[in-house]
N, C-alpha and C. Protein backbone atom coordinates (compact mmCIF):
# COMPACT_ATOMS: atom_id res chain seq x y z
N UNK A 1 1.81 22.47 -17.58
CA UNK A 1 2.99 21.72 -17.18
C UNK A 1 3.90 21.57 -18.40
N UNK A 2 5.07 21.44 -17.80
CA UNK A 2 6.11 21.59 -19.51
C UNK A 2 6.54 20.15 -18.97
N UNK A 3 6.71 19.54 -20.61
CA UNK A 3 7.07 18.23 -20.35
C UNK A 3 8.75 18.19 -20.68
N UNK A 4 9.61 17.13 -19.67
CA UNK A 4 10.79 17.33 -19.61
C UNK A 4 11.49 15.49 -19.75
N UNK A 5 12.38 15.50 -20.00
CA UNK A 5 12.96 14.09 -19.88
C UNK A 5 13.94 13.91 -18.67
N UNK A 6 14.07 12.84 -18.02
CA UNK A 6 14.95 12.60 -16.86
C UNK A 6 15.06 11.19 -17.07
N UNK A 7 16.56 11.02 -17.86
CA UNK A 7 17.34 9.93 -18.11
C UNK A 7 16.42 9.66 -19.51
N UNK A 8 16.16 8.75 -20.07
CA UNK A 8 15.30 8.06 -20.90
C UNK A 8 13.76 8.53 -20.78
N UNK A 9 13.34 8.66 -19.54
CA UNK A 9 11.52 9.01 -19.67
C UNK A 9 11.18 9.90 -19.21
N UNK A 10 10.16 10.29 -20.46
CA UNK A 10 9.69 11.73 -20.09
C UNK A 10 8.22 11.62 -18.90
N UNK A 11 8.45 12.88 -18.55
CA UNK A 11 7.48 13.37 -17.64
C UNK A 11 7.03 14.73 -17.98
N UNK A 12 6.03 14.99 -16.85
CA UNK A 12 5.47 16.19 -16.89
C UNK A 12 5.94 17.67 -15.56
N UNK A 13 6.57 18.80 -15.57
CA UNK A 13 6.89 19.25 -14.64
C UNK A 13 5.83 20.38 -14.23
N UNK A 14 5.82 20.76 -13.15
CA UNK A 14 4.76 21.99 -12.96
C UNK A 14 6.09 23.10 -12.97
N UNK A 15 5.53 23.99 -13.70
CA UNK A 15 6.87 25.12 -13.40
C UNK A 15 6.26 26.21 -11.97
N UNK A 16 5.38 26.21 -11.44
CA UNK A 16 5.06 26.91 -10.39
C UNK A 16 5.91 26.06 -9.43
N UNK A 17 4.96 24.70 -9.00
CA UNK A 17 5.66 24.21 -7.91
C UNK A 17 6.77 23.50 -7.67
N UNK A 18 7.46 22.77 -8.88
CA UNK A 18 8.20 21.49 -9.31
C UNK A 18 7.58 20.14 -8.57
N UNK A 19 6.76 19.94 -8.77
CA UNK A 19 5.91 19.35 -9.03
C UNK A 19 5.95 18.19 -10.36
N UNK A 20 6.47 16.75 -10.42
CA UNK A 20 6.41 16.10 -11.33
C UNK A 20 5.32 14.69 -11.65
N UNK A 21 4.72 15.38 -12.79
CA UNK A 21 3.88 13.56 -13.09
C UNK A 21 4.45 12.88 -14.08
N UNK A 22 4.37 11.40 -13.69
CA UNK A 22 5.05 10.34 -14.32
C UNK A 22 4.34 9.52 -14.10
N UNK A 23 3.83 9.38 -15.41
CA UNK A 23 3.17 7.64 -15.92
C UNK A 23 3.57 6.42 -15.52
N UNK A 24 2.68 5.36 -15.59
CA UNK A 24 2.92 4.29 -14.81
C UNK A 24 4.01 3.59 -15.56
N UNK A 25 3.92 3.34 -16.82
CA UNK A 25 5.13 2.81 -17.42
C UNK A 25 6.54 3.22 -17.33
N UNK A 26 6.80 5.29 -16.90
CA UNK A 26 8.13 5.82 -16.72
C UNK A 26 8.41 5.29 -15.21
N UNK A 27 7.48 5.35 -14.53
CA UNK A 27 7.46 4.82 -12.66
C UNK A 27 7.92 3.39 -12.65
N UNK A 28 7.73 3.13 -13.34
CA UNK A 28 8.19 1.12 -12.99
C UNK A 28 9.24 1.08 -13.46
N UNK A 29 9.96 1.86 -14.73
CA UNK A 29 11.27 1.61 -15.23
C UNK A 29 12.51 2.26 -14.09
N UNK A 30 11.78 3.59 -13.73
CA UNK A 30 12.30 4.08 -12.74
C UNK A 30 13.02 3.17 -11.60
N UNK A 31 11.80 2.59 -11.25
CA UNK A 31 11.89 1.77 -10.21
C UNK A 31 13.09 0.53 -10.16
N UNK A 32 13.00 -0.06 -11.45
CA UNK A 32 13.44 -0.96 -11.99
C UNK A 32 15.01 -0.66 -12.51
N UNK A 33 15.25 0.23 -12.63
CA UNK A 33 16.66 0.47 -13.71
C UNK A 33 17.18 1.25 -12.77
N UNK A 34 18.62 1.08 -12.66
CA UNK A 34 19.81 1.50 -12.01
C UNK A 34 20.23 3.07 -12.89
N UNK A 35 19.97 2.95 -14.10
CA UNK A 35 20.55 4.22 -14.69
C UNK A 35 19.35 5.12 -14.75
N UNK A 36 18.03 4.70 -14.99
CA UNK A 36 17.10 5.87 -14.68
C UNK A 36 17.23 6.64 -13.25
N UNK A 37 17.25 5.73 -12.11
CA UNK A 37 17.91 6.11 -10.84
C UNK A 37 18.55 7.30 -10.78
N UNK A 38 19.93 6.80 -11.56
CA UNK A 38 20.72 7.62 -11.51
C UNK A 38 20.48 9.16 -12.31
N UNK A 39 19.89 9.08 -13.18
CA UNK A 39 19.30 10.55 -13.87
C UNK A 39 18.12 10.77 -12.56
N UNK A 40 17.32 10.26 -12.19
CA UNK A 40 16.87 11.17 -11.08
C UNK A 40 17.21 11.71 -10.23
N UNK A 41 18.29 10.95 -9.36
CA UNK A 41 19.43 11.73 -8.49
C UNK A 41 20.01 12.81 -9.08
N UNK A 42 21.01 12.77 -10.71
CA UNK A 42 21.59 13.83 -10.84
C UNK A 42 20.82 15.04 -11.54
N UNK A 43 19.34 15.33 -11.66
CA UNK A 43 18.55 16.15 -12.17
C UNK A 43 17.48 16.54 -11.47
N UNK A 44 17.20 15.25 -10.45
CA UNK A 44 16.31 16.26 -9.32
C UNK A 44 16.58 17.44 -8.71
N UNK A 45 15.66 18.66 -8.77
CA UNK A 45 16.09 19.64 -7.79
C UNK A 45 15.66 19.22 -6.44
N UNK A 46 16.59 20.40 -5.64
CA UNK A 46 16.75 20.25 -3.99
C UNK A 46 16.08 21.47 -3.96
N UNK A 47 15.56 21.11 -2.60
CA UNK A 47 14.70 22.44 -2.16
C UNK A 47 15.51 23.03 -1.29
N UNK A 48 15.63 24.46 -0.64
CA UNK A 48 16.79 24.79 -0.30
C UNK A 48 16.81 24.71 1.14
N UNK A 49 17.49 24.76 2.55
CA UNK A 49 17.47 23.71 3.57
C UNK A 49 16.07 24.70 4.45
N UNK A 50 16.69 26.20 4.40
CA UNK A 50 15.34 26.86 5.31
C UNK A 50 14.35 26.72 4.87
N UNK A 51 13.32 27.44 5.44
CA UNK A 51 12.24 26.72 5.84
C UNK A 51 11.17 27.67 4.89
N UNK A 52 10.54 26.34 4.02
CA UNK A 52 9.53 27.29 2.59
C UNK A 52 8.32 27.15 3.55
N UNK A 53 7.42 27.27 2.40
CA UNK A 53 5.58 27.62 2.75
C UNK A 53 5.42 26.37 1.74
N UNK A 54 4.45 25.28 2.36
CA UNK A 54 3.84 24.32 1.61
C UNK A 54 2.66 24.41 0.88
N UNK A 55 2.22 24.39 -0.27
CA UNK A 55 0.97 24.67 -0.47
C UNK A 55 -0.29 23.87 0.41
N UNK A 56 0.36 23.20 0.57
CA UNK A 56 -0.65 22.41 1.39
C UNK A 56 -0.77 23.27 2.76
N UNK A 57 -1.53 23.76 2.54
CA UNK A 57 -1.77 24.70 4.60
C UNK A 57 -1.19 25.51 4.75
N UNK A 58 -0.34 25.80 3.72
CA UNK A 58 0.91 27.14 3.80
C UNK A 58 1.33 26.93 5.15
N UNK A 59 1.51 25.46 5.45
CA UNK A 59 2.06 25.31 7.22
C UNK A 59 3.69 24.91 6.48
N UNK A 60 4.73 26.04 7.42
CA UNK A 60 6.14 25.85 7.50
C UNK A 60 6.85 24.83 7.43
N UNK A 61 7.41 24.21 6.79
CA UNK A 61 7.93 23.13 6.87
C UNK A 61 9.37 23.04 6.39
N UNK A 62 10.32 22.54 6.80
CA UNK A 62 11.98 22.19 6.54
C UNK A 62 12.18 21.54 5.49
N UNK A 63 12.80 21.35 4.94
CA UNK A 63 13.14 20.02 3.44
C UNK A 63 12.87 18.79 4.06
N UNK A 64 13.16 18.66 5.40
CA UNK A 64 12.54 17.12 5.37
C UNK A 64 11.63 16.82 5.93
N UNK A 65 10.85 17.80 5.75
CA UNK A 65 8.99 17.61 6.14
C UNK A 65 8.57 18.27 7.26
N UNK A 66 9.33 18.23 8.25
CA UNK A 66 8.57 18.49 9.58
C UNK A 66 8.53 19.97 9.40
N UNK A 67 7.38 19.81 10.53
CA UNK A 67 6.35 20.90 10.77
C UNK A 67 6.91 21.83 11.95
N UNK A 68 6.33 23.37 11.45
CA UNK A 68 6.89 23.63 12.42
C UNK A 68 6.16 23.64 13.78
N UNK A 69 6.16 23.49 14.87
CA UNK A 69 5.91 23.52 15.97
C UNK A 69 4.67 24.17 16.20
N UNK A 70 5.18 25.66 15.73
CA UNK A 70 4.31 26.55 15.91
C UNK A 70 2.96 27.17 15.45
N UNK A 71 2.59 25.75 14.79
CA UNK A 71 1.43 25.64 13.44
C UNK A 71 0.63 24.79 13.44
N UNK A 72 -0.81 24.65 12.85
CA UNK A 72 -1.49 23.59 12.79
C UNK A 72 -0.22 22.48 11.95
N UNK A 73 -0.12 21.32 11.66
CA UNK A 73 -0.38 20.37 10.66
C UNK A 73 -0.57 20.49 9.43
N UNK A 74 -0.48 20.16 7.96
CA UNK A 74 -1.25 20.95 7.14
C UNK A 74 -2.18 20.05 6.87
N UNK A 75 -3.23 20.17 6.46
CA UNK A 75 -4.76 20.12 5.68
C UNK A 75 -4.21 18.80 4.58
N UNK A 76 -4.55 17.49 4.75
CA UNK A 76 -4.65 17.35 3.57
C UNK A 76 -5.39 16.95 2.49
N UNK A 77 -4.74 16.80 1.27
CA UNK A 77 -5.53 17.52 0.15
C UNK A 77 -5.60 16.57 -0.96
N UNK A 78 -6.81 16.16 -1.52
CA UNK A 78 -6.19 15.19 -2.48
C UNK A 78 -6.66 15.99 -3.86
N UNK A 79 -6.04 15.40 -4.94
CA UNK A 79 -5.70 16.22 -6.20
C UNK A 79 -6.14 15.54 -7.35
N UNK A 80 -6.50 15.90 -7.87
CA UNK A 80 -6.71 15.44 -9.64
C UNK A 80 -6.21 15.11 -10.44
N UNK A 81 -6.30 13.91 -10.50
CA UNK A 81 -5.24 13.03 -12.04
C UNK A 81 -5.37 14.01 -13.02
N UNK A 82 -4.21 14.07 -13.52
CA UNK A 82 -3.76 15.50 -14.73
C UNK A 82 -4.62 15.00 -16.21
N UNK A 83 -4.87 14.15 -16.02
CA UNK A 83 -4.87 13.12 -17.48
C UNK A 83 -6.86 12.85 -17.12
N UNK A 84 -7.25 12.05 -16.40
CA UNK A 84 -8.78 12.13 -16.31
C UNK A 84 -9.21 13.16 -15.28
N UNK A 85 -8.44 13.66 -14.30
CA UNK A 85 -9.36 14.82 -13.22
C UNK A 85 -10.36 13.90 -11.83
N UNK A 86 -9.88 12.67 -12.11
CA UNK A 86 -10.66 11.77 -11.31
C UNK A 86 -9.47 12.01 -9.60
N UNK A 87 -10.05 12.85 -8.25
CA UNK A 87 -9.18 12.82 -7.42
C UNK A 87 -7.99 11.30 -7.57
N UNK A 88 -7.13 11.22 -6.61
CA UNK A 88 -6.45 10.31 -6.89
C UNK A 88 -6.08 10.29 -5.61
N UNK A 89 -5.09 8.68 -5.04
CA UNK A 89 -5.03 7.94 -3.75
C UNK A 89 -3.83 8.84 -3.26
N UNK A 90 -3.60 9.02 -1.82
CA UNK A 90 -2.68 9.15 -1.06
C UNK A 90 -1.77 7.84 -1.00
N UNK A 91 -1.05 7.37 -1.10
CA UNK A 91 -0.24 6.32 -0.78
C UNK A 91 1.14 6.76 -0.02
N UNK A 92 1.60 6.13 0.85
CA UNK A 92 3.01 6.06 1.30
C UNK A 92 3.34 4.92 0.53
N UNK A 93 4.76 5.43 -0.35
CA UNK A 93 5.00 3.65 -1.48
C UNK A 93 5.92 3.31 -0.40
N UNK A 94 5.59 2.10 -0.87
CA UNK A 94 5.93 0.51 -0.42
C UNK A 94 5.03 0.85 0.78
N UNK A 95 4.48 1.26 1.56
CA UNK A 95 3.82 1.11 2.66
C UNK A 95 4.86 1.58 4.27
N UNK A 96 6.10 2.14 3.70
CA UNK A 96 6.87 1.96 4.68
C UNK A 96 7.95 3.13 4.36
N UNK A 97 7.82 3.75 2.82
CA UNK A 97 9.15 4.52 2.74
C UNK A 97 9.38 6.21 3.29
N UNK A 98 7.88 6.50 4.18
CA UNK A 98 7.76 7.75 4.48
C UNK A 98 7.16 8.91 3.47
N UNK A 99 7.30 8.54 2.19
CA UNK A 99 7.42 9.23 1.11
C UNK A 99 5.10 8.97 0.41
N UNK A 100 4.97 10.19 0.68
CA UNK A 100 3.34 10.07 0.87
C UNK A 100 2.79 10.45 -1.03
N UNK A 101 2.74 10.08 -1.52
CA UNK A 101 2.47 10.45 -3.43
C UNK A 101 1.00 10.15 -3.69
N UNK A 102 0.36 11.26 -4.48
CA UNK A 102 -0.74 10.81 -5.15
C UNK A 102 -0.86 9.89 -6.26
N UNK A 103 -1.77 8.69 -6.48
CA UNK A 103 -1.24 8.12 -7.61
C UNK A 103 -2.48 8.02 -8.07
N UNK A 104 -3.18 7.70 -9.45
CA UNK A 104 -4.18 7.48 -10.15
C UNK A 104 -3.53 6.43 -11.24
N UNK A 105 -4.67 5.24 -10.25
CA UNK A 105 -3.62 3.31 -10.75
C UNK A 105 -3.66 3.56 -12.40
N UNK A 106 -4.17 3.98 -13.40
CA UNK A 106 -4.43 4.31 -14.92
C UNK A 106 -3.61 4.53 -15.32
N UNK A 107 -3.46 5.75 -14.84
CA UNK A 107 -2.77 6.99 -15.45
C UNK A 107 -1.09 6.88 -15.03
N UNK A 108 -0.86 7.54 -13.51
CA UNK A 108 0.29 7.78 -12.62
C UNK A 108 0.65 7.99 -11.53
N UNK A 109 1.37 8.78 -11.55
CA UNK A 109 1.99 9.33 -10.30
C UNK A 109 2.32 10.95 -10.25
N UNK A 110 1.47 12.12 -9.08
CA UNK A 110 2.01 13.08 -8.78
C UNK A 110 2.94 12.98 -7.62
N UNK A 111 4.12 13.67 -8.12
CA UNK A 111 5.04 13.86 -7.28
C UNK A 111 5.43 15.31 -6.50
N UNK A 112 5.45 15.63 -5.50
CA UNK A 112 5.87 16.97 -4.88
C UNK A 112 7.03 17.09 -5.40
N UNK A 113 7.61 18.14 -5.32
CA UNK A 113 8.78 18.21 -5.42
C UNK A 113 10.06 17.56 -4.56
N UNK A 114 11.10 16.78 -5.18
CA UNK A 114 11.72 16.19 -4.34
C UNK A 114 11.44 14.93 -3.49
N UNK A 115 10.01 14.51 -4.18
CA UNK A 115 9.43 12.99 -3.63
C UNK A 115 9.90 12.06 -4.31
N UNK A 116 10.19 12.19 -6.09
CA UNK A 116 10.79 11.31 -6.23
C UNK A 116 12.26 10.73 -6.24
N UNK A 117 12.94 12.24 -6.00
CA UNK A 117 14.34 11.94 -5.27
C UNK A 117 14.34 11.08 -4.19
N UNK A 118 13.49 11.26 -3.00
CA UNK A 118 13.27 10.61 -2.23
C UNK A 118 12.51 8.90 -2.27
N UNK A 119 11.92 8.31 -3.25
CA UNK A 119 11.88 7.43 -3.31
C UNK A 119 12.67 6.52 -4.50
N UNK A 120 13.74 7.12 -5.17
CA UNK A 120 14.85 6.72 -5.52
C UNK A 120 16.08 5.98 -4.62
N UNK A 121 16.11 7.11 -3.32
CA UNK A 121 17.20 7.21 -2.54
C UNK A 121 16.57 5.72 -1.72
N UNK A 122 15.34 5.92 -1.22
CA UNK A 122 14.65 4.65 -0.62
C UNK A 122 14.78 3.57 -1.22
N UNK A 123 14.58 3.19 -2.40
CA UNK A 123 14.78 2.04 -3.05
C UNK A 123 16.39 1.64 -3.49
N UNK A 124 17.13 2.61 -3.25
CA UNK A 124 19.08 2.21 -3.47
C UNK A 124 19.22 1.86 -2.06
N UNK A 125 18.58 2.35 -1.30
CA UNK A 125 19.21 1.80 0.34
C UNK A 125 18.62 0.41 0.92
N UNK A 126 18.07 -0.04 -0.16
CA UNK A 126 17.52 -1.45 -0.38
C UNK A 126 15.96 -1.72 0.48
N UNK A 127 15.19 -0.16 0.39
CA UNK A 127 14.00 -0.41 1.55
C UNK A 127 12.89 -0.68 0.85
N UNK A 128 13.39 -0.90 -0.76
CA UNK A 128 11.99 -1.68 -1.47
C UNK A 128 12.09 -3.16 -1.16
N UNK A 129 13.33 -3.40 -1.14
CA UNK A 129 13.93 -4.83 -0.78
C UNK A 129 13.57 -5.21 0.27
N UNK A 130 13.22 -4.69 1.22
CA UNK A 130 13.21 -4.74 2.38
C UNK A 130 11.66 -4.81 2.51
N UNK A 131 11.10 -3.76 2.19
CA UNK A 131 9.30 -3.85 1.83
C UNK A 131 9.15 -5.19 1.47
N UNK A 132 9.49 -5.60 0.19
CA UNK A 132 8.53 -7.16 -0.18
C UNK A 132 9.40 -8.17 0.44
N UNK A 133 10.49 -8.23 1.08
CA UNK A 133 10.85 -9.30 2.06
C UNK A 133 9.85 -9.47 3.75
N UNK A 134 9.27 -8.01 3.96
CA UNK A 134 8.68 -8.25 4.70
C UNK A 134 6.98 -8.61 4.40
N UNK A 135 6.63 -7.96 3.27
CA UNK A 135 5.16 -8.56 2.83
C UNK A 135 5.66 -9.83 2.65
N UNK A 136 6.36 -10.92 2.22
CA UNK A 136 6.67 -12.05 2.00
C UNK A 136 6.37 -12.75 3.41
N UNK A 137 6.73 -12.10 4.41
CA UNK A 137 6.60 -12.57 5.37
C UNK A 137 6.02 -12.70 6.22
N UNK A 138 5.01 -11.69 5.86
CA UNK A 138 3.80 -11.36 6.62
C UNK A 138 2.56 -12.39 5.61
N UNK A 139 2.79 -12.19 4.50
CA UNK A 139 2.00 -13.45 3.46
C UNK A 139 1.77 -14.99 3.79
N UNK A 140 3.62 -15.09 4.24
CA UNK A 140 3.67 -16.55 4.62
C UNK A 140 3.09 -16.94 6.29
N UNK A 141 3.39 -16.03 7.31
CA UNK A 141 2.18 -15.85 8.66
C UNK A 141 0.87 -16.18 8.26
N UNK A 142 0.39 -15.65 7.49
CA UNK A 142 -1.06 -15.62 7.14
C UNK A 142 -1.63 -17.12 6.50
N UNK A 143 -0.33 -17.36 5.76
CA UNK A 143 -0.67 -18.46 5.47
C UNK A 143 -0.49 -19.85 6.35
N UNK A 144 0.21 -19.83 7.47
CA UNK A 144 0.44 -20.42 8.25
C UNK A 144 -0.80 -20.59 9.34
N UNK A 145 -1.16 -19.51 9.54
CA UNK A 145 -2.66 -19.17 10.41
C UNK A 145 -3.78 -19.84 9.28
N UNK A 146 -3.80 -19.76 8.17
CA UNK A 146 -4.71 -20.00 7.61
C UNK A 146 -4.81 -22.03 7.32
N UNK A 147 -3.29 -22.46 7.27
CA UNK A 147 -3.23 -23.88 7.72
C UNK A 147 -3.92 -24.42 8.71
N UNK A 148 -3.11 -23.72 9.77
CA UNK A 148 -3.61 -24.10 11.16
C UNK A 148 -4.98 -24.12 11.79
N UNK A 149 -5.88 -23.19 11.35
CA UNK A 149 -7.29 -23.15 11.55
C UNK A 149 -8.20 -23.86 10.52
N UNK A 150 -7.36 -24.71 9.07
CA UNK A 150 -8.40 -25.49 8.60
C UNK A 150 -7.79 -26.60 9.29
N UNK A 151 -6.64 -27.08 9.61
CA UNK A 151 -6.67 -28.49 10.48
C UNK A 151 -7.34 -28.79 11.96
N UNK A 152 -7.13 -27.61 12.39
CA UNK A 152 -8.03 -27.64 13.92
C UNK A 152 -9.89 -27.67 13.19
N UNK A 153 -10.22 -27.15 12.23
CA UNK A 153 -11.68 -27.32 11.78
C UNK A 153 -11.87 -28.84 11.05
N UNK A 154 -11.01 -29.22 10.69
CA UNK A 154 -10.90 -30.96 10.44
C UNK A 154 -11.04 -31.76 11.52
N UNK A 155 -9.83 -31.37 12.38
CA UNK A 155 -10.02 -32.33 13.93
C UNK A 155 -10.97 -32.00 14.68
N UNK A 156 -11.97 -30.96 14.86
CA UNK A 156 -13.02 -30.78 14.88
C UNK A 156 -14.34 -31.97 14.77
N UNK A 157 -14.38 -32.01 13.37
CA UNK A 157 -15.39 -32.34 12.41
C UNK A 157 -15.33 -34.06 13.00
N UNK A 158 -13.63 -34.28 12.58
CA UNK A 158 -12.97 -35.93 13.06
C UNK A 158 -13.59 -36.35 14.26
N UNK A 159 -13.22 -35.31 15.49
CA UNK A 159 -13.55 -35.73 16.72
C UNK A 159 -15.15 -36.01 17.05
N UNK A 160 -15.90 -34.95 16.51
CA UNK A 160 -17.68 -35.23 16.68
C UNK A 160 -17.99 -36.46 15.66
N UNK A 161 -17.43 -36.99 14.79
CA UNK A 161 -17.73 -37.82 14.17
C UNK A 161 -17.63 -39.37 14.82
N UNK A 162 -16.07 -39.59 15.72
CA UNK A 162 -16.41 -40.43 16.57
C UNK A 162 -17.21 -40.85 17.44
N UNK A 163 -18.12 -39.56 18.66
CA UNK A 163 -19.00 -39.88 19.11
C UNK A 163 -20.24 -40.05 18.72
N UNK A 164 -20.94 -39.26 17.69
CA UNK A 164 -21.69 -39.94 16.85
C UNK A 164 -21.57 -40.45 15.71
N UNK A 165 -21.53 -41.60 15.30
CA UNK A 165 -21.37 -42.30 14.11
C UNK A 165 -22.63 -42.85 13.80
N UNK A 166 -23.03 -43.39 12.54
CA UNK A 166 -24.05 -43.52 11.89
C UNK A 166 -25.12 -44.62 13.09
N UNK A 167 -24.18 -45.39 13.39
CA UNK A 167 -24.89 -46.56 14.29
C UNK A 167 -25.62 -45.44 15.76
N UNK A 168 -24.42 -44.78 15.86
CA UNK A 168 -25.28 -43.91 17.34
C UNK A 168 -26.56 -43.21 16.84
N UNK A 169 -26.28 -42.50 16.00
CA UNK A 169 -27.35 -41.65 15.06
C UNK A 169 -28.61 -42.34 14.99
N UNK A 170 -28.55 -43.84 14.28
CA UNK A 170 -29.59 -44.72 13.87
C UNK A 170 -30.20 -45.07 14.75
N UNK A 171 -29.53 -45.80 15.69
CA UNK A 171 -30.55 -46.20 16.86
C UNK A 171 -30.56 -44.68 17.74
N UNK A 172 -30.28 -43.59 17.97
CA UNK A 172 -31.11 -42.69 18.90
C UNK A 172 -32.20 -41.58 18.17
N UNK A 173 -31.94 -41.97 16.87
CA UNK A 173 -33.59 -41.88 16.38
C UNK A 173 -35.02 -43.16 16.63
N UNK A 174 -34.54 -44.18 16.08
CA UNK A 174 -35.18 -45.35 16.86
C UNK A 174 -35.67 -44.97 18.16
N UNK A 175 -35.10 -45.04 19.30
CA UNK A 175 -35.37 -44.29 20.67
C UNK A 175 -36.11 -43.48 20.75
N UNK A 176 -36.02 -42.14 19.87
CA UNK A 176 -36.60 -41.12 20.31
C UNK A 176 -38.22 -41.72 19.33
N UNK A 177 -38.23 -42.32 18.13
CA UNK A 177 -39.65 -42.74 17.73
C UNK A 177 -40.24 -43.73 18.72
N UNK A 178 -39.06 -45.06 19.21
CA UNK A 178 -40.47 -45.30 20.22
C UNK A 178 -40.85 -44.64 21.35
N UNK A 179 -40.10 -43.76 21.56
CA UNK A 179 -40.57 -42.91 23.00
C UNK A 179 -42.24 -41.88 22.29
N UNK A 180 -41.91 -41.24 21.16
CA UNK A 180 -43.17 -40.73 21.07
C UNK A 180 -44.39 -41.74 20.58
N UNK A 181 -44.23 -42.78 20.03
CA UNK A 181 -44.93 -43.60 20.04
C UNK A 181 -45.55 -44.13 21.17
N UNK A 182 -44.81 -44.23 22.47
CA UNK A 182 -45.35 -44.68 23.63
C UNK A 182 -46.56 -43.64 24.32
N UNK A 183 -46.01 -42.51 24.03
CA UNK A 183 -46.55 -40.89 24.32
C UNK A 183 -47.85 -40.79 24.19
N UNK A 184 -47.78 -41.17 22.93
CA UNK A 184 -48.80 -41.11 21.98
C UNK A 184 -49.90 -41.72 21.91
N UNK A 185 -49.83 -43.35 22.91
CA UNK A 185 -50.92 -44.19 22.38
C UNK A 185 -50.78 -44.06 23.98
C-alpha cells in the first residue's frame, strides 16, 4: 500500500483496488473537522457510473452498490487489520449510514473505495447528527422503562408489606406452633 495524505492526515492506499486505511486518530479528525471533509470530497476518487466487478463475489455491481439482478449477492468477506492481521468487524457507521467498513477498534478503518467519500457526504447531510439524536433517544426510552419497572417493583414490595406486617407474621407463626403442638400431643 503507498501511503498518501488527504488534507492534513495521512493514510494508507491500495494501488490495486483504491482501497484506503485510516487510523483511528485520522478517522475521528475526519469526522470531526469541516476542512478534512473537505479534502476528502475534493481527492476522493469516483468510480466510474457502469457497472465494475467487485472483488467481493466478482458479483456486478453499479457505483451505488446494487446488485445486479442477474447474480448471486456477493459473499461476504471479512479482512485483516493491515497493522496486526487480526480479521476485523463489519460495521455499518453510525448504525444507519448504509455505508458497511471494516474496522479493527486498535488500529482502524478499511475503506473500499469511495466509502469514505460516502461517509463524509453522510455526516455533512447531518445523518451523524441525526444518528446520536436518535441513540439519545432511544437511551432516554430505556431509561424511562427502566424507571418505571423499579417503581412498579417498589409498589410491589409496599403493597405485600401491608398485608403482612410483622404483627400478622408473629402471631400466624404462633398459630401454626400451637396447631402442631396440638398434633403432636
Amino acid at each position: 500500500m503507498a501511503s498518501i495524505k488527504i488534507g492534513a492526515e495521512a493514510m494508507r492506499e491500495c494501488e490495486r483496488c483504491g482501497g484506503l486505511w485510516v487510523e483511528v486518530g485520522a478517522f475521528e479528525k475526519i469526522c470531526a473537522d469541516r476542512e478534512q471533509q473537505s479534502a476528502v470530497l475534493g481527492g476522493a476518487s469516483l468510480v466510474p457510473k457502469h457497472q465494475i466487478a467487485v472483488d467481493r463475489g466478482s458479483s456486478p455491481t453499479t457505483r451505488e452498490g446494487s446488485i445486479d439482478r442477474g447474480s448471486e449477492p456477493p459473499k461476504v468477506r471479512y479482512v485483516p487489520c493491515p497493522q496486526c492481521g487480526q480479521l476485523m468487524n463489519r460495521i455499518n457507521f453510525a448504525r444507519c449510514s448504509g455505508v458497511v467498513v471494516d474496522v479493527c477498534r486498535g488500529h482502524g478503518t478499511w475503506f473500499d473505495r469511495d466509502e469514505l467519500r460516502g461517509i463524509v457526504e453522510f455526516i455533512r447531510s447531518g445523518g451523524l447528527d441525526a444518528a446520536r439524536q436518535k441513540e439519545k433517544r432511544e437511551i432516554e426510552f430505556e431509561r424511562e422503562q427502566l424507571r418505571a419497572e423499579q417503581l412498579a417493583a417498589v409498589t410491589r414490595a409496599n403493597s405485600l408489606s401491608h398485608y403482612y406486617s410483622d404483627e400478622d407474621r408473629t402471631g400466624g407463626l404462633s398459630a401454626a406452633r400451637g396447631l402442631l403442638k396440638f398434633l403432636i400431643e
